[in-house]
C-alpha atoms as a PDB file:
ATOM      1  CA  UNK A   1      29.379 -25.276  24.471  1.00  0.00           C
ATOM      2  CA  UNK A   2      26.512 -25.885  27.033  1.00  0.00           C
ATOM      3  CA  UNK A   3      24.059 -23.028  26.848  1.00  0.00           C
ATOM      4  CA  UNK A   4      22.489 -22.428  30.273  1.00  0.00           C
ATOM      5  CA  UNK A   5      19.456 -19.805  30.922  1.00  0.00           C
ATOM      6  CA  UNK A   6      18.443 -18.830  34.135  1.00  0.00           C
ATOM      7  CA  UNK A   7      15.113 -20.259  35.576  1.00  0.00           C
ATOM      8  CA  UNK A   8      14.590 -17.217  37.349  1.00  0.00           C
ATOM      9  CA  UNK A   9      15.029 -14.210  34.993  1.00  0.00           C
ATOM     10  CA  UNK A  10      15.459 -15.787  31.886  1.00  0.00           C
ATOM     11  CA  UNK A  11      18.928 -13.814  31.491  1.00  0.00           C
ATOM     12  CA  UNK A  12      21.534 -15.955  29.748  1.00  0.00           C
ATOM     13  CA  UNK A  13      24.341 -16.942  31.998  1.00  0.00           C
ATOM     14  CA  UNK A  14      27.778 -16.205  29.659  1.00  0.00           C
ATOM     15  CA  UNK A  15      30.632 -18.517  29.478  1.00  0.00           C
ATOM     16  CA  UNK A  16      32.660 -18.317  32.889  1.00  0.00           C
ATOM     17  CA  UNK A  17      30.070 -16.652  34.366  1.00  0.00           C
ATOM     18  CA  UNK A  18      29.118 -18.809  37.402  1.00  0.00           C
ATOM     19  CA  UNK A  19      25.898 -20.286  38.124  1.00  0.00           C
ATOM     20  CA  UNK A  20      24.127 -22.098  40.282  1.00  0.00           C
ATOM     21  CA  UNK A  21      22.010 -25.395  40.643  1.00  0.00           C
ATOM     22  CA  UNK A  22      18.911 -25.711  43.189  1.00  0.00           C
ATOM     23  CA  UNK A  23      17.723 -29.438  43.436  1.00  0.00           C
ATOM     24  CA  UNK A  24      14.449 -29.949  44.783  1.00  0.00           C
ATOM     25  CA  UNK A  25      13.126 -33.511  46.001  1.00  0.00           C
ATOM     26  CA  UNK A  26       9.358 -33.290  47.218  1.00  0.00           C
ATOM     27  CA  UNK A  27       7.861 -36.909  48.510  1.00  0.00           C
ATOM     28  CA  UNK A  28       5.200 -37.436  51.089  1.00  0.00           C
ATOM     29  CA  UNK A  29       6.459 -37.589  54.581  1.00  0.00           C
ATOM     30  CA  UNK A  30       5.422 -40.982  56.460  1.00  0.00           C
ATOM     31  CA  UNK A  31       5.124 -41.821  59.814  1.00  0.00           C
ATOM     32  CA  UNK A  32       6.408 -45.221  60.315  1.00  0.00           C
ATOM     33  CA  UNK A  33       5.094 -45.686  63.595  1.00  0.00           C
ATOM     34  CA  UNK A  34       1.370 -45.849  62.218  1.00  0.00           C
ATOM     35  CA  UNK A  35       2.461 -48.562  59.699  1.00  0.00           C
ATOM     36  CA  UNK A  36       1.060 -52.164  60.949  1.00  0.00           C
ATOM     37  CA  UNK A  37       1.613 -55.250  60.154  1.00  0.00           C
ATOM     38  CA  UNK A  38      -2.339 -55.454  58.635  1.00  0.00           C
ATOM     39  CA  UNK A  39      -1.368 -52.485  56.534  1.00  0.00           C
ATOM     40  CA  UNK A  40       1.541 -54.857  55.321  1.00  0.00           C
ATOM     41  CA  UNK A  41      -1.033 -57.940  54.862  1.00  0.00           C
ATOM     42  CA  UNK A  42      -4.030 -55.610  52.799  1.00  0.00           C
ATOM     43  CA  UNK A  43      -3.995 -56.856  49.565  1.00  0.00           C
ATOM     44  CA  UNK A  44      -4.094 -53.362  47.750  1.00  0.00           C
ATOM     45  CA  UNK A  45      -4.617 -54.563  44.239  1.00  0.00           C
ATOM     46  CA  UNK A  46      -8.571 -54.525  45.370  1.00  0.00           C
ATOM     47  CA  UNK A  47      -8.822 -51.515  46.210  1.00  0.00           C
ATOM     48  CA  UNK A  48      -6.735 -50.524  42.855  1.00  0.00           C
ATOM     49  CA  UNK A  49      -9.124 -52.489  40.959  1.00  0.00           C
ATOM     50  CA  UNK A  50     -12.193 -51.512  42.320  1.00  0.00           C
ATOM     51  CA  UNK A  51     -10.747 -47.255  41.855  1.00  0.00           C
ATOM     52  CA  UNK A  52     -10.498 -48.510  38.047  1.00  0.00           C
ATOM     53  CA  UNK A  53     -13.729 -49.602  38.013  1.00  0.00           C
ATOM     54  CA  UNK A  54     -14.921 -46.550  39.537  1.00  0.00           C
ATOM     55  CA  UNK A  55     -13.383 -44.110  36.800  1.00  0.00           C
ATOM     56  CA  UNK A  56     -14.652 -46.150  33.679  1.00  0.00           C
ATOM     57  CA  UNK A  57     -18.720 -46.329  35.357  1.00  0.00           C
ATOM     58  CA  UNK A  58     -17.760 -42.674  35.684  1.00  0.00           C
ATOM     59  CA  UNK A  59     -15.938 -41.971  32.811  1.00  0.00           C
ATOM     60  CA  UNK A  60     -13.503 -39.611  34.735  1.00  0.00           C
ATOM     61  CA  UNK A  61      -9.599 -39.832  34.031  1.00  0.00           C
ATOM     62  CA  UNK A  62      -8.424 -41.241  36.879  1.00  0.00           C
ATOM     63  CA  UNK A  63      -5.353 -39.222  38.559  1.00  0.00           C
ATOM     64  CA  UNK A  64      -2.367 -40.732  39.759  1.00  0.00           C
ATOM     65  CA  UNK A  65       0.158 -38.240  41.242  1.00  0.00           C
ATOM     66  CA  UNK A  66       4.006 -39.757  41.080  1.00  0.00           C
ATOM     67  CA  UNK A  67       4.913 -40.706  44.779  1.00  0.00           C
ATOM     68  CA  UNK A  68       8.189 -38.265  44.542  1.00  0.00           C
ATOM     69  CA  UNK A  69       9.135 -35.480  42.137  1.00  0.00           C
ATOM     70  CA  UNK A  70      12.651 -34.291  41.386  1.00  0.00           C
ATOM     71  CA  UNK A  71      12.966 -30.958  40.763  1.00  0.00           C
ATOM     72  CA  UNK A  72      16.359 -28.725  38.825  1.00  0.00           C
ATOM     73  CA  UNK A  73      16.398 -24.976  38.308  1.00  0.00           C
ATOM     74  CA  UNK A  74      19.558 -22.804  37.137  1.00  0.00           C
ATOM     75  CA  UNK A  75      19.631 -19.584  38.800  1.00  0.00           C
ATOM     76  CA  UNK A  76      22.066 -16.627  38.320  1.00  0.00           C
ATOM     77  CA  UNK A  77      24.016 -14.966  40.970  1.00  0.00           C
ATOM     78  CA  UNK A  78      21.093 -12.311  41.523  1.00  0.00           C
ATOM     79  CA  UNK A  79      18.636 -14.968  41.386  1.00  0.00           C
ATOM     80  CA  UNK A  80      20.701 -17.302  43.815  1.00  0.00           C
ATOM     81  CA  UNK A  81      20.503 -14.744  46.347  1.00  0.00           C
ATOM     82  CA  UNK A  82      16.936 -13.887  45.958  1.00  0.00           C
ATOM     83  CA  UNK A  83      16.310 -17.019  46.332  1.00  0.00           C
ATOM     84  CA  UNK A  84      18.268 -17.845  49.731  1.00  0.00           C
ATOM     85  CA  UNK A  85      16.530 -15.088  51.144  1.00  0.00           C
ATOM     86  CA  UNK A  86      12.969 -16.859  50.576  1.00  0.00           C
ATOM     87  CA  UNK A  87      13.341 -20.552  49.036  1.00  0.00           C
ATOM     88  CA  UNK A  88       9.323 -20.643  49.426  1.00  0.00           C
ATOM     89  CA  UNK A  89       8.101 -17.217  47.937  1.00  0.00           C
ATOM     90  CA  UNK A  90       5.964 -16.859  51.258  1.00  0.00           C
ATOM     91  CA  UNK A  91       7.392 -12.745  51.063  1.00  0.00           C
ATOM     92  CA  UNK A  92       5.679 -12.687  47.806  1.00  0.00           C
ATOM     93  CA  UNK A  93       2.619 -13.765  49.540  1.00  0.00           C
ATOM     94  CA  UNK A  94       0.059 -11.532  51.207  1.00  0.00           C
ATOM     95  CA  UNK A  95      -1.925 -12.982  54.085  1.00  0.00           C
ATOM     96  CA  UNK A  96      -4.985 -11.303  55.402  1.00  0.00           C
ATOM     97  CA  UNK A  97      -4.674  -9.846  58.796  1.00  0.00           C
ATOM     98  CA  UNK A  98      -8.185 -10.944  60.129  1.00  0.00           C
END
């Protein structure tokens, strides 16, 4: 029997008890009319090489960030709706008023 916890609360969901599934994709957003065709023709491995390069003289980890992240979270019904309500969080947020 598939145990399922919810990544909201932490309650356990019971058997029958319904629950939900919230699938996130996040990727950068592109806009293809700035694309050229000398952006096409740049040989990037260069520039690759030469950030490489960079990191060892430096001795810095160098950080590469996965183009696109997938994202899965069970919620219960109580989180479900909470989260509907404000998918960002930006309620739980307090912004100065100056």
């Amino acid at each position: 029997m598939l145990r399922v916890q919810c990544d909201g609360c932490g309650k356990e969901v019971r058997a029958g008890e319904n629950h939900h599934v919230v699938k996130i994709e996040v990727f950068a957003a592109t806009d293809p009319s700035k694309l050229t065709e000398a952006d096409l023709d740049e040989d990037h491995m260069e520039a690759v090489a030469e950030l490489i390069r960079e990191s060892e003289l430096s001795g810095e980890e160098l950080e590469v960030e996965p183009p696109s992240r997938r994202l899965r979270y069970d919620l219960c019904a109580n989180c479900r709706k909470r989260y509907l309500r404000d998918p960002l969080g930006v309620a739980l947020l307090h912004y100065s008023k100056n």
